[in-house]
Protein backbone atom coordinates (compact mmCIF):
# COMPACT_ATOMS: atom_id res chain seq x y z
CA UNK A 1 -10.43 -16.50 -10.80
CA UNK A 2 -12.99 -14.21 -11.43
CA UNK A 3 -13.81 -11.31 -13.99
CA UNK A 4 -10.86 -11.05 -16.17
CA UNK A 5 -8.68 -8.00 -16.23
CA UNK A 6 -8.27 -5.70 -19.26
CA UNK A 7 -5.00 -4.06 -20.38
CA UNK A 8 -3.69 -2.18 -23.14
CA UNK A 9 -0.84 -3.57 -25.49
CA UNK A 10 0.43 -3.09 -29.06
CA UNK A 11 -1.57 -1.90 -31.64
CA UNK A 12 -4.45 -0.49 -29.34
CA UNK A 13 -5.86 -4.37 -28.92
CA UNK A 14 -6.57 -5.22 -25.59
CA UNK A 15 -4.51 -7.89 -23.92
CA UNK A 16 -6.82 -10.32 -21.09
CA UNK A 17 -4.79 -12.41 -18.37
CA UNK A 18 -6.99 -15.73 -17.49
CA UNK A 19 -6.26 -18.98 -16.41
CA UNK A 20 -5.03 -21.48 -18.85
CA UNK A 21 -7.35 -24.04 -20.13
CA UNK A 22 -5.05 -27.06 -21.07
CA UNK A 23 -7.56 -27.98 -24.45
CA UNK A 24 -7.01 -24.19 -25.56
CA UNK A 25 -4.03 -22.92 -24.70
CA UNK A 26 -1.55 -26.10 -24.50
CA UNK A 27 -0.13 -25.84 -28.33
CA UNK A 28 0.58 -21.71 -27.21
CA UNK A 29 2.12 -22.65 -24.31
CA UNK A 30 4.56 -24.85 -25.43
CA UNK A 31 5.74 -22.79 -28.65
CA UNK A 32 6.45 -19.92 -25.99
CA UNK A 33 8.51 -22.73 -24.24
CA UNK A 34 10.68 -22.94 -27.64
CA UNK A 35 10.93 -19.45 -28.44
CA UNK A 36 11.99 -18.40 -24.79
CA UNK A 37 14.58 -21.06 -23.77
CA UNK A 38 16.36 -20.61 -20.75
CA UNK A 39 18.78 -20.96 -18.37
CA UNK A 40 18.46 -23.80 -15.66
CA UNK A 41 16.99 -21.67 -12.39
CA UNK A 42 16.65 -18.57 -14.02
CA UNK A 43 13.50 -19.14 -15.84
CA UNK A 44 12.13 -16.50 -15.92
CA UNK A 45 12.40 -14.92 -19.30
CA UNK A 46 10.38 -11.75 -19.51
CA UNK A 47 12.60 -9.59 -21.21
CA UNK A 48 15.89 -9.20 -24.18
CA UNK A 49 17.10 -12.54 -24.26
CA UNK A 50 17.77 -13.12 -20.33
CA UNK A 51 17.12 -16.75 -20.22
CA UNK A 52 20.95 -17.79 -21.40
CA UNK A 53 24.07 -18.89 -18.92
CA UNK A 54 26.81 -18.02 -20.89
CA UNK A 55 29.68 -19.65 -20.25
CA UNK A 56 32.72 -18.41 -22.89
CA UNK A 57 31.05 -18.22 -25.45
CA UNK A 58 28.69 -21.66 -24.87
CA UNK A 59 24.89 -21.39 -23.73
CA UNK A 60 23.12 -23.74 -21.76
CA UNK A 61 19.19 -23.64 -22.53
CA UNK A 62 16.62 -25.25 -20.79
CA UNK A 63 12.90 -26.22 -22.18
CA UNK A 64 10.03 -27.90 -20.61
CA UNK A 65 8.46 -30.74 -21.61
CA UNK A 66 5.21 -32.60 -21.22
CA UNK A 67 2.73 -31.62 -18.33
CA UNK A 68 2.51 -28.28 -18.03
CA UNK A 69 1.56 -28.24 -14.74
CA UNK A 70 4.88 -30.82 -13.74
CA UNK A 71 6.55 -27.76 -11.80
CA UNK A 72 3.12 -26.58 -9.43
CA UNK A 73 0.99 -29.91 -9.42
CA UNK A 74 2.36 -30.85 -6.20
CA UNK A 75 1.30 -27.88 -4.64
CA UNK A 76 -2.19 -28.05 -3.60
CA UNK A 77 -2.61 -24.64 -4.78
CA UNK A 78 -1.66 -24.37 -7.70
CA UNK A 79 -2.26 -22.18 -11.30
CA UNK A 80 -1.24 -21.27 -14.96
CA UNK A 81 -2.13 -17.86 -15.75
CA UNK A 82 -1.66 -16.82 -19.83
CA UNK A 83 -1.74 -13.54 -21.25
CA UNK A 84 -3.64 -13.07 -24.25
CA UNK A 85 -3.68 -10.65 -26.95
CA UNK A 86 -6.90 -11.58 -29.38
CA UNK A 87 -6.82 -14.58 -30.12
CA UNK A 88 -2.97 -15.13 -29.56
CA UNK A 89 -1.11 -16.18 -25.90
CA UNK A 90 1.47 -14.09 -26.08
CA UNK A 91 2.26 -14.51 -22.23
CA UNK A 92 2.32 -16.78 -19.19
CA UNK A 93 3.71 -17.52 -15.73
CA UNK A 94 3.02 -20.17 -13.41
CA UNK A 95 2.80 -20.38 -9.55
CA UNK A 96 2.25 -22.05 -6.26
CA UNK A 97 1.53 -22.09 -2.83
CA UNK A 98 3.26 -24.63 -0.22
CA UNK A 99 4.46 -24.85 3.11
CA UNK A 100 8.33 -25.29 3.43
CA UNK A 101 10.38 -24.73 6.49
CA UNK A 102 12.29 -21.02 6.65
CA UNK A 103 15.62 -20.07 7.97
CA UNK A 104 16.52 -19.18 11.75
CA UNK A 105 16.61 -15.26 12.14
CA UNK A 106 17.81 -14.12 15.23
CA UNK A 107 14.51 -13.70 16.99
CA UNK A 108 14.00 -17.22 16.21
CA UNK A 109 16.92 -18.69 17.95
CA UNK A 110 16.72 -16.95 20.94
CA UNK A 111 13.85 -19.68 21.21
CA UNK A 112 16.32 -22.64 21.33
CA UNK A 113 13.68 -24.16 19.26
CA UNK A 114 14.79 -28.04 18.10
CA UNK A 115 11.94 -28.14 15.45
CA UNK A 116 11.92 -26.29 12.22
CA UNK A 117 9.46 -22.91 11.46
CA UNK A 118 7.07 -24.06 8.73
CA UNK A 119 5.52 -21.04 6.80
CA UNK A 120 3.18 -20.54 3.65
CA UNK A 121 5.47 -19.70 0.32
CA UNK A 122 4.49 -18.92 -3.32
CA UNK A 123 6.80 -19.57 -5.88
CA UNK A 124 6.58 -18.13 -8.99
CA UNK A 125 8.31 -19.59 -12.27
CA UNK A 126 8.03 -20.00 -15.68
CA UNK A 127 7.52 -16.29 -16.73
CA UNK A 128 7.74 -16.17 -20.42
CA UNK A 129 6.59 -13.31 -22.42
CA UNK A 130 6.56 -13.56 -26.79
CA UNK A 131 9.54 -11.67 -28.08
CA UNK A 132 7.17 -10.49 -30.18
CA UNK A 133 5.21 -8.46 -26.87
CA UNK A 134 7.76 -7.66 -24.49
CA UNK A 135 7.98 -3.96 -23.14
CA UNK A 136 4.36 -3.90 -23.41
CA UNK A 137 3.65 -3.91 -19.77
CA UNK A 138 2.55 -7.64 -20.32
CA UNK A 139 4.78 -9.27 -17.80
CA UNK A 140 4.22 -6.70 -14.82
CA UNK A 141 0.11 -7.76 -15.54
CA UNK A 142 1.28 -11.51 -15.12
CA UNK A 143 3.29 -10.80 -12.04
CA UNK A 144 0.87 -8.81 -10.03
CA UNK A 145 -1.87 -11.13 -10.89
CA UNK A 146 -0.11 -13.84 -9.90
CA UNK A 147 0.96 -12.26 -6.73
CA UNK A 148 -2.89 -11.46 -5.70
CA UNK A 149 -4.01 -15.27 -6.82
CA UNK A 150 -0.84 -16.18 -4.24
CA UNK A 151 -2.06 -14.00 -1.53
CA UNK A 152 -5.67 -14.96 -1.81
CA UNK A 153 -4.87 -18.37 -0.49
CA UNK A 154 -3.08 -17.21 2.62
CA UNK A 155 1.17 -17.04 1.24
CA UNK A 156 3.01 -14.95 3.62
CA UNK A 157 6.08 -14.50 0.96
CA UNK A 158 6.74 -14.85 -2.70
CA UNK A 159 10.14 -16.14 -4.21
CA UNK A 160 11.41 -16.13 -7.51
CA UNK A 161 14.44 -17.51 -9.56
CA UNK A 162 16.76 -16.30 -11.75
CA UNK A 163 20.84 -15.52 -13.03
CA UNK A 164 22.95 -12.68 -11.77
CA UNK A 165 23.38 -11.86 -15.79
CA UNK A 166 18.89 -11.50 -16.35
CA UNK A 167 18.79 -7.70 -16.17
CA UNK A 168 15.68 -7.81 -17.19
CA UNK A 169 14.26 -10.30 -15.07
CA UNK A 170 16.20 -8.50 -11.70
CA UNK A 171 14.71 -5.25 -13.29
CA UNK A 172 10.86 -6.49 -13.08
CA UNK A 173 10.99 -7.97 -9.77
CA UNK A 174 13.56 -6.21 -7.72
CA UNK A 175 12.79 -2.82 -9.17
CA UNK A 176 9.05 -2.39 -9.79
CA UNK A 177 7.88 -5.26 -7.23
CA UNK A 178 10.48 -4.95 -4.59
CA UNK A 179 11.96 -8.36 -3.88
CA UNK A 180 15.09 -8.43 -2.47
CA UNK A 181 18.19 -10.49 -3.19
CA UNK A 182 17.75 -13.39 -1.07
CA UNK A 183 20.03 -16.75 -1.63
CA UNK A 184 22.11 -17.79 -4.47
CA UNK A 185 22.70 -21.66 -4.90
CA UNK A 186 24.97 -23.14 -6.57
CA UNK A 187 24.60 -25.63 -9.40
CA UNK A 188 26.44 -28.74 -9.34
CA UNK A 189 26.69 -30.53 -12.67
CA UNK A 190 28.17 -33.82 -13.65
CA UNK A 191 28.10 -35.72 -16.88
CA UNK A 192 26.89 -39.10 -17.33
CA UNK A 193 29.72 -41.09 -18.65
CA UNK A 194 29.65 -44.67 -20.15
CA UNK A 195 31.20 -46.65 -17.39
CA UNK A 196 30.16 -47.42 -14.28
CA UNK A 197 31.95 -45.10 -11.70
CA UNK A 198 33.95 -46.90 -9.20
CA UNK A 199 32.20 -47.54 -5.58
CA UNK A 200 34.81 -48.05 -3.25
CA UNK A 201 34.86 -51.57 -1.56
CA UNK A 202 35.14 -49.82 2.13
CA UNK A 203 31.69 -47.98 1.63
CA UNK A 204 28.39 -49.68 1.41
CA UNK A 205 24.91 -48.32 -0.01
CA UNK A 206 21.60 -48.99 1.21
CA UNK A 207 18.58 -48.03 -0.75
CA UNK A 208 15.61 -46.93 1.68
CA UNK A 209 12.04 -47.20 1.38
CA UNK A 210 10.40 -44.08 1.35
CA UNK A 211 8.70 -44.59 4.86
CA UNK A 212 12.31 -45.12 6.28
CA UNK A 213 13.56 -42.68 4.19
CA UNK A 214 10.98 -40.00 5.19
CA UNK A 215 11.74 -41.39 8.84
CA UNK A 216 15.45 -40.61 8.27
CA UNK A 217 15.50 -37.28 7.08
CA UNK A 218 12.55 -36.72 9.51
CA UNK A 219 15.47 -37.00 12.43
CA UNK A 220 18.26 -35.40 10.56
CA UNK A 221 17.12 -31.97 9.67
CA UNK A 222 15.50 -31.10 13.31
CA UNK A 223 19.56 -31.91 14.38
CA UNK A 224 20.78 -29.53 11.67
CA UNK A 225 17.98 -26.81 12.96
CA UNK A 226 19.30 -27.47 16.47
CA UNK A 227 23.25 -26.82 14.76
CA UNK A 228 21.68 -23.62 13.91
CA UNK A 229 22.02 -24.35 9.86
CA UNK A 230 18.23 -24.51 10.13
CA UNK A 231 17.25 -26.13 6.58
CA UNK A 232 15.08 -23.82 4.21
CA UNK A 233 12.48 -24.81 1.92
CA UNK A 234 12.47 -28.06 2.81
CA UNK A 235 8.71 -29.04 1.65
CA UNK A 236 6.43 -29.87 4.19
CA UNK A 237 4.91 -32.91 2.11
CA UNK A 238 8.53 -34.11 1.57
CA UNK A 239 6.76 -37.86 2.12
CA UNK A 240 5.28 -37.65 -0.59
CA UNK A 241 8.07 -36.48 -2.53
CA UNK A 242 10.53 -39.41 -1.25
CA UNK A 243 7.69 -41.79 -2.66
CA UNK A 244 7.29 -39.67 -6.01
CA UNK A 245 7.12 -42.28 -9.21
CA UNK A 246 10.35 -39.92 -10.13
CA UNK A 247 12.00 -40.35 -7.36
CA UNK A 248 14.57 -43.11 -8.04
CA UNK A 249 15.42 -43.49 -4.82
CA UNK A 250 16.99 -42.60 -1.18
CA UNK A 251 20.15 -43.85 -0.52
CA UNK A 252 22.89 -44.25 2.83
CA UNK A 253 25.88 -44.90 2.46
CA UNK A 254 28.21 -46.17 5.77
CA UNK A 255 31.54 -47.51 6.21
CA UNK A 256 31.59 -51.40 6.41
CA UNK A 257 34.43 -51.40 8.98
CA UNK A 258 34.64 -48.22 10.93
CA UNK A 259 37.93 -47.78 12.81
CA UNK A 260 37.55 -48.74 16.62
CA UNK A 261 36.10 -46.30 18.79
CA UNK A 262 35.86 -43.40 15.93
CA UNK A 263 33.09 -41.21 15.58
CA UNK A 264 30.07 -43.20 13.10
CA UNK A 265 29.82 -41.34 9.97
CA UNK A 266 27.22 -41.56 7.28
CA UNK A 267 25.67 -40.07 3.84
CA UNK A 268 22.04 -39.72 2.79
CA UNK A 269 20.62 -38.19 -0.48
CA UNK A 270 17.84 -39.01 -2.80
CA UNK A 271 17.81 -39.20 -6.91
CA UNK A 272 15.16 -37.39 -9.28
CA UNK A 273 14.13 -38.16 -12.87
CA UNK A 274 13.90 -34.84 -14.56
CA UNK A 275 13.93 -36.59 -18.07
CA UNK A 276 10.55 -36.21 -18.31
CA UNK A 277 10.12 -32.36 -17.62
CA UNK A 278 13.00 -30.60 -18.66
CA UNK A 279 15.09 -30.93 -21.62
CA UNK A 280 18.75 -29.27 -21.88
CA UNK A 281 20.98 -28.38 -24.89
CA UNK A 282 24.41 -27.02 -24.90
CA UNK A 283 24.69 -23.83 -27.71
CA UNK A 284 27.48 -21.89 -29.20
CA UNK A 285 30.01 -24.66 -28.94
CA UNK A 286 33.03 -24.10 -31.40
CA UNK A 287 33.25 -26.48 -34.45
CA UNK A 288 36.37 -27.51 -33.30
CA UNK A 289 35.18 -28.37 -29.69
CA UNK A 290 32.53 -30.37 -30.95
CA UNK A 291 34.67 -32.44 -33.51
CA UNK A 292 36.98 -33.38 -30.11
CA UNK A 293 33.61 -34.53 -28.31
CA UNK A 294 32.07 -36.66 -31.23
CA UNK A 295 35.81 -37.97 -31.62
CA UNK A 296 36.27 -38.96 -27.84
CA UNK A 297 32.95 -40.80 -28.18
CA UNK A 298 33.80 -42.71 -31.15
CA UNK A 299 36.61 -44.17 -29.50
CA UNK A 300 35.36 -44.81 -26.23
CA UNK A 301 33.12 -46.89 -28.37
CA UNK A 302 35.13 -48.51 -30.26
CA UNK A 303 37.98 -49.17 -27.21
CA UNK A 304 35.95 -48.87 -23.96
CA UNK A 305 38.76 -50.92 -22.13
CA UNK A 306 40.45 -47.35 -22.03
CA UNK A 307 37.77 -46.23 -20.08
CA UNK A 308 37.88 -42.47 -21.90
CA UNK A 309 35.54 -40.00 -19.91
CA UNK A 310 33.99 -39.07 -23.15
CA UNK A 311 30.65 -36.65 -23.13
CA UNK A 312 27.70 -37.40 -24.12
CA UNK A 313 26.00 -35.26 -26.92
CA UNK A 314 25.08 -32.67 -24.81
CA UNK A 315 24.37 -30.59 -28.10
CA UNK A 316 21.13 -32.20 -28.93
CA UNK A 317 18.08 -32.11 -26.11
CA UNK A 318 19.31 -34.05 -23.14
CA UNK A 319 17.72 -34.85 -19.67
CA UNK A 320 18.94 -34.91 -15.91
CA UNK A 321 19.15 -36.77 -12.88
CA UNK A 322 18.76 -34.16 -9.64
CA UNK A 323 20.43 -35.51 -6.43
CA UNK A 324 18.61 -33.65 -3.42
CA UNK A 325 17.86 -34.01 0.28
CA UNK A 326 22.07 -34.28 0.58
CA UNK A 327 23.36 -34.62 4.13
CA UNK A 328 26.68 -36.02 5.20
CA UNK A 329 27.63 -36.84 9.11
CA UNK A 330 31.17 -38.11 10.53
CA UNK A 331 34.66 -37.42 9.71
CA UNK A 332 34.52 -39.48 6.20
CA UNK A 333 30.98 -37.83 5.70
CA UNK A 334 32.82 -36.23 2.60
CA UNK A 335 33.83 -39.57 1.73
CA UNK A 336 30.49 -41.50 1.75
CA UNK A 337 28.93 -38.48 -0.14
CA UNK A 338 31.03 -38.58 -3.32
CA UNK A 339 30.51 -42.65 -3.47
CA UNK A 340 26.72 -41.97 -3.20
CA UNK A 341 27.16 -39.51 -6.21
CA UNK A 342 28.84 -41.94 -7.44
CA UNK A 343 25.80 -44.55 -7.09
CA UNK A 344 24.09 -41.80 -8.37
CA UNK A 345 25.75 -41.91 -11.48
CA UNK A 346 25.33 -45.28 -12.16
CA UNK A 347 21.62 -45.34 -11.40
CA UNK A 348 21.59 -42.52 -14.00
CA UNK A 349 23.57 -44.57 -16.47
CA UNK A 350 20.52 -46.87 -16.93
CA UNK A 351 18.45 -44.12 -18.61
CA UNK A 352 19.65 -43.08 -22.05
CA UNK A 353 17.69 -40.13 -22.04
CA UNK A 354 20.16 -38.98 -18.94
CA UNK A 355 23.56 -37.17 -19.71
CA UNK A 356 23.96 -34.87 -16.55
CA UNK A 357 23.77 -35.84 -12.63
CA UNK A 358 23.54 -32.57 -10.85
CA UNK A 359 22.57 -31.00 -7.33
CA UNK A 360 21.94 -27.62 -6.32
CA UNK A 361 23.29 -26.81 -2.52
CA UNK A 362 23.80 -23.54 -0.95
CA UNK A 363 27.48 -21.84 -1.30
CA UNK A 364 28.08 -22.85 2.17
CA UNK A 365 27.03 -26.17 2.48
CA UNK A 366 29.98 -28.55 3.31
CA UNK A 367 28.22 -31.22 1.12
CA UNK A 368 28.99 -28.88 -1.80
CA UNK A 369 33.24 -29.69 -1.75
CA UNK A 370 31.86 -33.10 -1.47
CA UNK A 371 29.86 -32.94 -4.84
CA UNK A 372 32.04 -34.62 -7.97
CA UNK A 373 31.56 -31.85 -11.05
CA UNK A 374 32.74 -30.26 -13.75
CA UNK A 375 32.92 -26.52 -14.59
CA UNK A 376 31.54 -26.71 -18.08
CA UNK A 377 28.31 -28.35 -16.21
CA UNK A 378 28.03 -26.05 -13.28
CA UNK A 379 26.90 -22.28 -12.80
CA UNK A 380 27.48 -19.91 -9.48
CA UNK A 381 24.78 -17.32 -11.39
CA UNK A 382 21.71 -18.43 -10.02
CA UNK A 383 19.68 -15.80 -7.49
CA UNK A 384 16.67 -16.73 -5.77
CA UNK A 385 14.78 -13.26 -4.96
CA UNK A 386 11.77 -12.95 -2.21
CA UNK A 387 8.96 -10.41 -1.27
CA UNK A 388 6.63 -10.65 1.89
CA UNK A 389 3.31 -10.12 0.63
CA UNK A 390 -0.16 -9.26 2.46
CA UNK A 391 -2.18 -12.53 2.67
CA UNK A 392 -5.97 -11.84 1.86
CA UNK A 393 -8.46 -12.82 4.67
CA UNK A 394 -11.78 -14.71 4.29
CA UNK A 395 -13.66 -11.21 4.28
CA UNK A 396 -11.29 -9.80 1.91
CA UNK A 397 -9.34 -7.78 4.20
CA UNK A 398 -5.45 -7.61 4.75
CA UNK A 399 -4.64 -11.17 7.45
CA UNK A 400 -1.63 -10.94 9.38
CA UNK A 401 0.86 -14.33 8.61
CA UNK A 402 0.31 -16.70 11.41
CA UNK A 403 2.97 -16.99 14.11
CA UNK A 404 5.31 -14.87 11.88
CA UNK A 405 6.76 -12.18 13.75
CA UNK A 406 9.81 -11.67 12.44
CA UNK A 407 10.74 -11.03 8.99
CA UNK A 408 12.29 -14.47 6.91
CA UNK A 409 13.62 -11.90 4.28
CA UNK A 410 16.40 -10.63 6.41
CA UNK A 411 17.56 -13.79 7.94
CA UNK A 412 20.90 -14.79 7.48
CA UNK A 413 21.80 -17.29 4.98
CA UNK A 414 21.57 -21.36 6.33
CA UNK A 415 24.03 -23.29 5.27
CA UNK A 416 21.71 -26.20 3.88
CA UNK A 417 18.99 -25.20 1.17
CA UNK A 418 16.52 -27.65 -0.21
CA UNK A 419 15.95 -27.27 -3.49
CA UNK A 420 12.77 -28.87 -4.37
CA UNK A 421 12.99 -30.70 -7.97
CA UNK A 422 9.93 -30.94 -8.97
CA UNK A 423 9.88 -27.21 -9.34
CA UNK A 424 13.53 -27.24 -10.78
């Protein structure tokens, strides 16, 4: 990364930004994990206690587990950059550099192109400064740092997450680095109940390899471009992330006796195991709420023939299912989606580590009325905020982006938004 930068925090010591060396700083890491819980997309908790989605009175916190690296190693650029303060890492943030496909400005669909625009994104996440450190200047160090290590390996833009309520977070980024409001997705959640949800008899579900599956969406998503609801940040290795170990699978769903002569219809989407990199827990739950909860699972227990839609303990650490990649076709589209969430469920039901199914879509995505959820599990707060940055030549000069005349930041909306998991 080269000679490590210098700068000046609390108590006149000197504060370094490096790389993280997993033998070193691991133990740090993971402590600053605990300490700065936060919300599900809005990770980025660099200042007062932004990382919380409050929801009357109830937080929902979200902590990573296990690899470090689980949100950037599929990236083949990818880095961990700490902040340290003597002998202490008080700071870190992590980031990425992938292609993904980018939304149709106007410019571009003047081209009547049937194909979608790849382009070279950084995503930066997991921005966590020590309570301890903050105002210090220590997360501006880790941003712009981060930002130079992006545009030294060729990213045209720079995206972020975080919630409409992380003042501080909007503060850093929009205010003294300039991105600007970009999309807002919205968070579908669903819990896991103890019965298998019903699968309607008239719909049948197909699992798909990941070749056919990679095949499938392959064909779809060039038709949705051509709809002009061109897909964004759909990965360009998405192959390999149909035939991830944690992908559970890809499923269609189809109607086993269309009517005659009616338009086919159809429903794709594909299941992540986020058990094993994130960990949930519901906070600030009333006494009396939680007595209800533990009551509606003793009894669903004890008299499951009732089929109670009790909860599961969402107040101790929890994991999730993500449903992604979700695309419905046909006039009972709708339909075949909510019995593949369905499937989804009950594929979900066979881990006990899982208590929430849930999918993040853009606000105008049909698939989202589609979606089973519950409020209590959902959140309209997340904001996903980009910059176009300078990309860093060879020679060390300024390179133009390649083929990108027009500026992604001010395209419309599209109506579909992939949400990658493995950087959820």
């Amino acid at each position: 990364m080269g000679e490590e930068e210098k700068i000046m925090a609390a108590g006149k010591k000197m504060v370094r930004v490096r790389e993280f060396i997993m033998e070193k700083d691991l133990p740090a890491v993971e402590e600053l994990e605990r300490l700065c819980q936060a919300g599900l997309s809005g990770d980025n908790g660099a200042g007062g206690g932004g990382g919380k989605k409050k929801k009357r009175g109830m937080s929902l916190y979200a902590e990573q587990i296990g690899d470090p690296f689980a949100r950037v190693r599929h990236a083949p650029d990818h880095v961990i950059l700490v902040a340290e303060c003597g002998d202490e890492v008080v700071g870190v943030i992590k980031a990425c550099v992938r292609m993904v496909t980018r939304g149709s400005s106007s410019s571009l669909r003047k081209t009547k192109t049937k194909t979608n625009k790849f382009v070279k994104a950084a995503c930066l996440l997991g921005l966590r400064v020590s309570p301890s450190h903050r105002r210090l200047g220590i997360a501006t160090e880790l941003v712009r740092r981060a930002e130079e290590w992006c545009a030294a390996r060729g990213a045209a833009y720079a995206t972020m997450a975080t919630t409409a309520s992380n003042a501080a977070s909007l503060a850093l980024f929009q205010g003294r680095f300039k991105y600007a409001l970009f999309r807002k997705p919205r968070f579908l959640g669903h819990p896991v109940h103890r019965h298998r949800a019903r699968v309607p008899r008239a719909h049948r579900v197909l699992q798909l390899p990941p070749p056919l599956a990679a095949a499938a969406y392959a064909a779809l998503l060039p038709a949705a471009a051509a709809a002009a609801a061109a897909p964004e940040f759909v990965p360009a290795d998405l192959p390999a992330l149909l035939a991830h170990k944690l992908t559970r699978g890809t499923y269609l769903a189809v109607e086993r006796s269309p009517g005659a002569g009616a338009p086919s219809s159809f429903a794709v989407l594909s299941v992540y195991d986020a058990t094993r990199s994130l960990s949930f827990r519901v906070g600030g739950a009333q006494p009396l709420l939680r007595a209800s909860l533990a009551a509606a699972r003793a009894l669903d227990r004890r008299a499951p023939w009732l089929r109670v839609p009790s909860v599961p303990d969402v107040f101790r650490p929890f994991g999730a299912y993500l449903l992604y990649g979700l695309h419905m076709s046909g006039p009972a589209g709708a339909a075949l989606l909510r019995t593949l969430c369905r499937h989804a469920h009950n594929v979900a039901r066979n881990n006990p580590a899982c208590a929430v199914v849930a999918a993040d879509v853009a606000p105008d995505d049909p698939a989202a009325a589609a979606v089973p959820h519950w409020r209590r599990f959902s959140c309209d707060e997340d904001v996903w905020c980009i910059k176009k940055i300078t990309s860093v030549a060879a020679n060390g000069n300024a390179a133009p982006a390649a083929g990108d005349d027009d500026d992604w930041t001010t395209a419309p909306p599209s109506s579909v938004l992939f949400v990658d998991p493995r950087e959820f």
